[in-house]
Protein backbone atom coordinates (compact mmCIF):
# COMPACT_ATOMS: atom_id res chain seq x y z
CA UNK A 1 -3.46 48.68 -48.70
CA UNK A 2 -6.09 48.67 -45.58
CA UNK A 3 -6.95 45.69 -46.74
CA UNK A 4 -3.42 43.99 -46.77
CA UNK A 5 -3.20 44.60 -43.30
CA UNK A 6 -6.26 43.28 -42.13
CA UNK A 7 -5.48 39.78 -44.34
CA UNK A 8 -2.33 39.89 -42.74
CA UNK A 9 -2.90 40.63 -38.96
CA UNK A 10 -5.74 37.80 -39.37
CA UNK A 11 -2.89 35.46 -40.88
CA UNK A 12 -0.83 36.49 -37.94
CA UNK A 13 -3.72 35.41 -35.75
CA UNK A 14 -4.71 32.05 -36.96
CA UNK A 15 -0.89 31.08 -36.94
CA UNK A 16 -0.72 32.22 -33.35
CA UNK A 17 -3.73 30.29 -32.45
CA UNK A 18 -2.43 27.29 -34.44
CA UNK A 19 1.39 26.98 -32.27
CA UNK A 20 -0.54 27.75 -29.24
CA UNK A 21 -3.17 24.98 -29.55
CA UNK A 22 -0.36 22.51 -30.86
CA UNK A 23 1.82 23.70 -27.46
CA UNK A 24 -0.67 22.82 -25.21
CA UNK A 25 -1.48 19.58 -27.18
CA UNK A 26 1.48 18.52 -26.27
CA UNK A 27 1.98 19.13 -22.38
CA UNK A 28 1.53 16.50 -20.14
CA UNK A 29 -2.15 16.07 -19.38
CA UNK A 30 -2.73 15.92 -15.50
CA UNK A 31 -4.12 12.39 -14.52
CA UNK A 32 -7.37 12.59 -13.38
CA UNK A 33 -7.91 9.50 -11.48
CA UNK A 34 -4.92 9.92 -9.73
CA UNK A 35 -4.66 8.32 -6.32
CA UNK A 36 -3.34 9.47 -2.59
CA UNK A 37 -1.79 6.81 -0.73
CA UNK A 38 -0.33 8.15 2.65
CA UNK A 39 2.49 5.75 3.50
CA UNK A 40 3.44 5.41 7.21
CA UNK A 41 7.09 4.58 7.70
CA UNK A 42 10.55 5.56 9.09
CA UNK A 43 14.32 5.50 9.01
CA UNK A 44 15.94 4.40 5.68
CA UNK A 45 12.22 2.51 4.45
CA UNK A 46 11.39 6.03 4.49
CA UNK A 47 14.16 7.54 2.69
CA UNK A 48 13.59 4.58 -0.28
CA UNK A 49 10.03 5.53 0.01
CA UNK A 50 10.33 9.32 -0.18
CA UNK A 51 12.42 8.70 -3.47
CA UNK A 52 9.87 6.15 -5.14
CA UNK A 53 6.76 9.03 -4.08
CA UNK A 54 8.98 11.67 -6.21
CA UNK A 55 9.73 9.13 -9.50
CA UNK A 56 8.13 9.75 -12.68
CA UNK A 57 7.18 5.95 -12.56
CA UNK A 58 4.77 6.79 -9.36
CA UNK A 59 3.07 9.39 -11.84
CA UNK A 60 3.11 7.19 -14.43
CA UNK A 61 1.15 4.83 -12.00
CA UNK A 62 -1.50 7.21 -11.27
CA UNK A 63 -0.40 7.17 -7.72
CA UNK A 64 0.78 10.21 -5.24
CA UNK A 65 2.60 8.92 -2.09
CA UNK A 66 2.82 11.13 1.38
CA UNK A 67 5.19 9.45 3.54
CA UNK A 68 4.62 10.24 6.90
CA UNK A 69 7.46 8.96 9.63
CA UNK A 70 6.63 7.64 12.79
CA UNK A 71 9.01 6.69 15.04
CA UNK A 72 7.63 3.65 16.96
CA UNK A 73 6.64 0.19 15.21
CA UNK A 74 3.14 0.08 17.79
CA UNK A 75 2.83 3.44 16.73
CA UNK A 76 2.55 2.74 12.95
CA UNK A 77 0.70 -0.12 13.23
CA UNK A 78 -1.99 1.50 15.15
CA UNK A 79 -2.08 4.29 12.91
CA UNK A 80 -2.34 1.98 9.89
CA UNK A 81 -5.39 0.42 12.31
CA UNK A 82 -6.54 3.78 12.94
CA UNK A 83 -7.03 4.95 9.57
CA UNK A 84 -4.16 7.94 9.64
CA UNK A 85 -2.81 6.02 6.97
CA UNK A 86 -3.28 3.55 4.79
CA UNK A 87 -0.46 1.56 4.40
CA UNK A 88 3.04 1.23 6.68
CA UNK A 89 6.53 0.03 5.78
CA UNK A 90 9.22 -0.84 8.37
CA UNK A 91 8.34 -4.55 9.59
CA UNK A 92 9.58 -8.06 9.55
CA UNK A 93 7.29 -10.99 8.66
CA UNK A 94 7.92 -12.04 12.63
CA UNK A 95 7.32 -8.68 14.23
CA UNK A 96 3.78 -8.50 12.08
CA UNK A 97 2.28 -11.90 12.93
CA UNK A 98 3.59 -11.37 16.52
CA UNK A 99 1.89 -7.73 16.54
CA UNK A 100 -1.06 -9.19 14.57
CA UNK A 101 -1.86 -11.99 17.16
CA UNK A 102 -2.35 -9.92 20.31
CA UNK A 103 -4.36 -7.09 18.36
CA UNK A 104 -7.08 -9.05 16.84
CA UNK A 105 -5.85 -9.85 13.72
CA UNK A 106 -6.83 -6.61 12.23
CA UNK A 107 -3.82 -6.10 9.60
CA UNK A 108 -2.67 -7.83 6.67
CA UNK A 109 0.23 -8.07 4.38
CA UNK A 110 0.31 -7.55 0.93
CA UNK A 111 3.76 -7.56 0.08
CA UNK A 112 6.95 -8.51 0.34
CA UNK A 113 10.10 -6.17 -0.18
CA UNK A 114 13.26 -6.89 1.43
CA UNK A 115 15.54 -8.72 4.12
CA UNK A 116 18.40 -6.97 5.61
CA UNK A 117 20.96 -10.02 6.46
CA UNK A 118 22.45 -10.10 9.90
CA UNK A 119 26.27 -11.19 9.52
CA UNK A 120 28.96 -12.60 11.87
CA UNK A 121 31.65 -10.42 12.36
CA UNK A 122 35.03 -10.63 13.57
CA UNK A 123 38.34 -8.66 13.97
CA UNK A 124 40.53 -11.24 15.39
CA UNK A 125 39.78 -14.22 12.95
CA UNK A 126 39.06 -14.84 8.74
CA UNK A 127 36.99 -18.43 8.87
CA UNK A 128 34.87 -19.54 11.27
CA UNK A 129 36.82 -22.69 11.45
CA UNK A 130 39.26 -20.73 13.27
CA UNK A 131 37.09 -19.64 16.29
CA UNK A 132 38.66 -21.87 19.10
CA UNK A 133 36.50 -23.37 22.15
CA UNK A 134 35.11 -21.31 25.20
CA UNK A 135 34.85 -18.44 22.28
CA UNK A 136 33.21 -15.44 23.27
CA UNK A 137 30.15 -14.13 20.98
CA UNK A 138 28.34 -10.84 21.61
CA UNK A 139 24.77 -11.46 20.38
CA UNK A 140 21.82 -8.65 20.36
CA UNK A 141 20.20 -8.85 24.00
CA UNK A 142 16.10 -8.52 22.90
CA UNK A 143 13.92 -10.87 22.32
CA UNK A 144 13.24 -11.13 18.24
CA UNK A 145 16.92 -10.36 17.14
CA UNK A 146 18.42 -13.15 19.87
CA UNK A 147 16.48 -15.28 18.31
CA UNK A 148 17.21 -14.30 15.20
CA UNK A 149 21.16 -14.58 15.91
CA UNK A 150 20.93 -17.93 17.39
CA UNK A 151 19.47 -19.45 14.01
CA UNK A 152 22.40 -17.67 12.33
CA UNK A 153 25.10 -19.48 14.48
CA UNK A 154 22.91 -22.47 13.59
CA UNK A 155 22.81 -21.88 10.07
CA UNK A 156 26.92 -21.92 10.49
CA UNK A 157 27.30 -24.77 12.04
CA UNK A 158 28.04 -23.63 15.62
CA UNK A 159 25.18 -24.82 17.49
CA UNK A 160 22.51 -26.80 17.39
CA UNK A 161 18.54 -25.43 18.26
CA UNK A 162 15.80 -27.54 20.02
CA UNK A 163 13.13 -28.11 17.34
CA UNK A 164 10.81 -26.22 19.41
CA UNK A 165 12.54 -23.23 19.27
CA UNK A 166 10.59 -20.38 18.18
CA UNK A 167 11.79 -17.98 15.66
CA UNK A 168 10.42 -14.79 17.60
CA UNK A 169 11.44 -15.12 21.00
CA UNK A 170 13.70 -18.55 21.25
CA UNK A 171 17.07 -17.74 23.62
CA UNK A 172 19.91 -19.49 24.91
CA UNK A 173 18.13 -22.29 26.53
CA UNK A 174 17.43 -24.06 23.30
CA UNK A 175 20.96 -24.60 22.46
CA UNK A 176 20.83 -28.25 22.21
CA UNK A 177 24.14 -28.93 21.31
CA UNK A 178 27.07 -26.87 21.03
CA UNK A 179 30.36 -28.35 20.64
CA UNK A 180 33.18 -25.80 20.42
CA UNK A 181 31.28 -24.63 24.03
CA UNK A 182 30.82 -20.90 23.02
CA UNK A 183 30.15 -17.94 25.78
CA UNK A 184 27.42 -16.25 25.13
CA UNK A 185 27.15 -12.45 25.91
CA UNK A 186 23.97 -10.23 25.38
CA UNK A 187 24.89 -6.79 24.49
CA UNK A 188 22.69 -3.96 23.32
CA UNK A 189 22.04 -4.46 19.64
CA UNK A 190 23.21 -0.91 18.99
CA UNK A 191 26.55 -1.20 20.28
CA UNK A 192 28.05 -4.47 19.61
CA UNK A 193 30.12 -3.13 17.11
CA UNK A 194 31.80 -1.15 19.74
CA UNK A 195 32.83 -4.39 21.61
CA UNK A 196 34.30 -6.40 18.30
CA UNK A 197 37.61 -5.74 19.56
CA UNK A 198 36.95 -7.43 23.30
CA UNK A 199 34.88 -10.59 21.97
CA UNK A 200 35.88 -13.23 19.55
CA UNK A 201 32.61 -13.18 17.19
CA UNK A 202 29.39 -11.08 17.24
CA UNK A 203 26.23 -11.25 15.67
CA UNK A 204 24.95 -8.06 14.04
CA UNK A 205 21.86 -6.64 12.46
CA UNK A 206 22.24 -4.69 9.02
CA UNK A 207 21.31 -1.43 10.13
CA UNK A 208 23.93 -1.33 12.95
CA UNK A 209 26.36 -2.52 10.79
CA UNK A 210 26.13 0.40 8.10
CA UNK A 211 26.10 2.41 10.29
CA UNK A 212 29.53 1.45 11.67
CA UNK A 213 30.64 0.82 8.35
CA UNK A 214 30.51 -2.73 7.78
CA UNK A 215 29.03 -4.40 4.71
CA UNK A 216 27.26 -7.80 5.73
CA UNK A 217 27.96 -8.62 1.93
CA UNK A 218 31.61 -8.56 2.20
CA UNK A 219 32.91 -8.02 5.85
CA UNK A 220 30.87 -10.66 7.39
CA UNK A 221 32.33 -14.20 7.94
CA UNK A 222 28.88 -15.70 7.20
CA UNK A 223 25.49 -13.77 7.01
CA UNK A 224 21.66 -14.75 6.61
CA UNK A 225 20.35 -16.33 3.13
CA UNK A 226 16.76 -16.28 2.04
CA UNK A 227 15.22 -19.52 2.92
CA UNK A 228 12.23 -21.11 5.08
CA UNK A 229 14.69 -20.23 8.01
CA UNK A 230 14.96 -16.19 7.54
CA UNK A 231 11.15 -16.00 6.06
CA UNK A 232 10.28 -14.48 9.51
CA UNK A 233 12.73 -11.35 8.94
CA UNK A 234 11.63 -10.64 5.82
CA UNK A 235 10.42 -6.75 5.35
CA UNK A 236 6.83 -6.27 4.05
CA UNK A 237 4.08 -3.68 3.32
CA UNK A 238 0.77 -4.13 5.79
CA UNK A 239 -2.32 -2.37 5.19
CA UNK A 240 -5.81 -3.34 6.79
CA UNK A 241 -7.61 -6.42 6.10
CA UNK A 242 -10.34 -4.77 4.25
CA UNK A 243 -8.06 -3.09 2.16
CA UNK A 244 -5.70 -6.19 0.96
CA UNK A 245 -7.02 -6.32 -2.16
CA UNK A 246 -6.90 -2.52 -3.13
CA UNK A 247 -5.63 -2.37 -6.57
CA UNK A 248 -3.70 1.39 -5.32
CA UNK A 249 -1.99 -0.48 -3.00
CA UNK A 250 -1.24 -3.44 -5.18
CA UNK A 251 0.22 -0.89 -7.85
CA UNK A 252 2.54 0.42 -4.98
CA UNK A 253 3.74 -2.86 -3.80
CA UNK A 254 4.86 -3.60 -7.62
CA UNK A 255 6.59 -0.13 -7.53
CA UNK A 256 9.06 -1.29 -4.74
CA UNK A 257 10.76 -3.92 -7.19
CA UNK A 258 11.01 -1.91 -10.09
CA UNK A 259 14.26 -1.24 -11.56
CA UNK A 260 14.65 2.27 -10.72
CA UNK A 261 14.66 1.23 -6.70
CA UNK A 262 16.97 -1.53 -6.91
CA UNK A 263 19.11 0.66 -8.20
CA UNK A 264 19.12 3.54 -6.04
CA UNK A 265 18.81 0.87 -2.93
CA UNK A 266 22.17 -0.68 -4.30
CA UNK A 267 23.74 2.91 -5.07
CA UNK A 268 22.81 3.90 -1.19
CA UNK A 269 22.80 1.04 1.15
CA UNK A 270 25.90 -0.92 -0.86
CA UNK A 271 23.38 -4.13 -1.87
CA UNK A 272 22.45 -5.13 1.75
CA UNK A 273 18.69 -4.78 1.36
CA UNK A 274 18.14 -7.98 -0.48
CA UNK A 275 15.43 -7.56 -2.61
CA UNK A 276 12.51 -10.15 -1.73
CA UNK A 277 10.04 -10.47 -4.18
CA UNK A 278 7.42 -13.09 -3.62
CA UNK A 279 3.73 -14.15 -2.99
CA UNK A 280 2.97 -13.29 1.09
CA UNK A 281 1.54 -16.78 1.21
CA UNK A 282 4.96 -18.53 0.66
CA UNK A 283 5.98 -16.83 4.34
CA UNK A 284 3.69 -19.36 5.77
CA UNK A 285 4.88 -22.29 3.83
């Protein structure tokens, strides 16, 4: 009868040591070659960013992701420079060569993710064609985003640009032609929405529009399209030039256009990050 016992308690034993081994067989094994890429970045880049860090697919990468927000485009770029982190997300092709130029050339881009169209907005008319002469048009008063709404009223047919006019900080003195003889009025970027009611059209940056609850997809009379003449606002990832061919930072660029983000960047900010997925070197083109 001892004997029963013992056979059995050892039975007990083996099958318990069996399950056990099988269990941990089958947990996730921990990756060892994982890889820490502290991202430098703020506003909504950083929200996108915070969600991609916490996806299985980052795992699945072999990558871990510490955003860290800065609040100041110099700032980030310098810190990207400086080695407190490695890569930085917030800037426009434009802002990055314009940055680039006066600091020695010491950053490079490895990716491209989005553009955030600026639209033409107004409350008093439906079509463009209806905007009458001596029309009024609030338009962002600094440097890269008058530019930037100058080429817009170009790209609708409003005016005409000198061909010397630079993308980055071109203004009102390059209007070569303009035949419905539109007012211009420079207004704080932030708060042109504010004045719709008291012009007749106004150029307006993404960001400021969501915020005000306007969707350049669908509100705006005519918004930004992704061609040679909108490669300069086009968001990208910049790293430092020694590190443009990392193949960690290569795997997080691919992240950005993944499924899973295009999704959760059309669920939160209503489609108006166009995704912009193409070779850096076509910007130059």
């Amino acid at each position: 009868m001892k004997n029963n016992k013992w056979i059995f308690l050892a039975i007990l034993s083996a099958l318990f040591i069996i399950s056990c081994s099988e269990y941990l067989k089958d947990l996730p094994t921990p990756n060892q070659n994982t890889q820490t890429i502290n991202l430098g970045s703020n506003g909504s880049d950083a929200q996108i960013w915070k969600y991609i860090a916490q996806s299985e697919q980052t795992k699945a990468a072999g990558l871990k992701i510490n955003v860290k927000e800065i609040n100041d485009g110099v700032a980030l770029n310098r810190a990207t420079i400086d080695k407190e982190i490695d890569v930085n997300a917030f800037q426009s092709w434009g802002y990055f060569n314009t940055f680039n130029q006066v600091n020695h050339n010491q950053l490079a881009a490895i990716s491209t993710t989005y553009l955030e169209p600026m639209g033409l907005y107004s409350k008093k008319y439906h079509l463009l064609s209806q905007l009458p002469n001596s029309a009024t048009v609030a338009i962002p008063h600094d440097a890269a985003n008058t530019a930037r709404a100058l080429r817009l009223l170009e790209q609708a047919k409003l005016i005409k640009l000198s061909n010397s006019f630079n993308a980055v900080s071109g203004n009102t003195h390059n209007i070569v032609e303009n035949p419905k003889h539109l007012v211009f009025k420079l207004i704080d970027g932030s708060t042109i929405p504010r004045a719709l009611s008291d012009v007749d059209l106004a150029a307006i940056g993404n960001t400021v529009a969501l915020d005000s609850g306007l969707n350049v997809l669908t509100d705006a009379l005519d918004h930004e399209r992704i061609d040679q003449t909108t490669t300069q606002n086009i968001n990208i990832l910049v790293t430092r030039q020694e590190r443009v061919n990392d193949k960690a930072l290569k795997k997080l660029a691919d992240l950005y256009h993944q499924p899973f983000v295009v999704q959760y960047i059309n669920k939160n900010f209503a489609g108006t990050k166009v995704d912009v997925n193409r070779p850096i070197n076509t910007l130059t083109d």
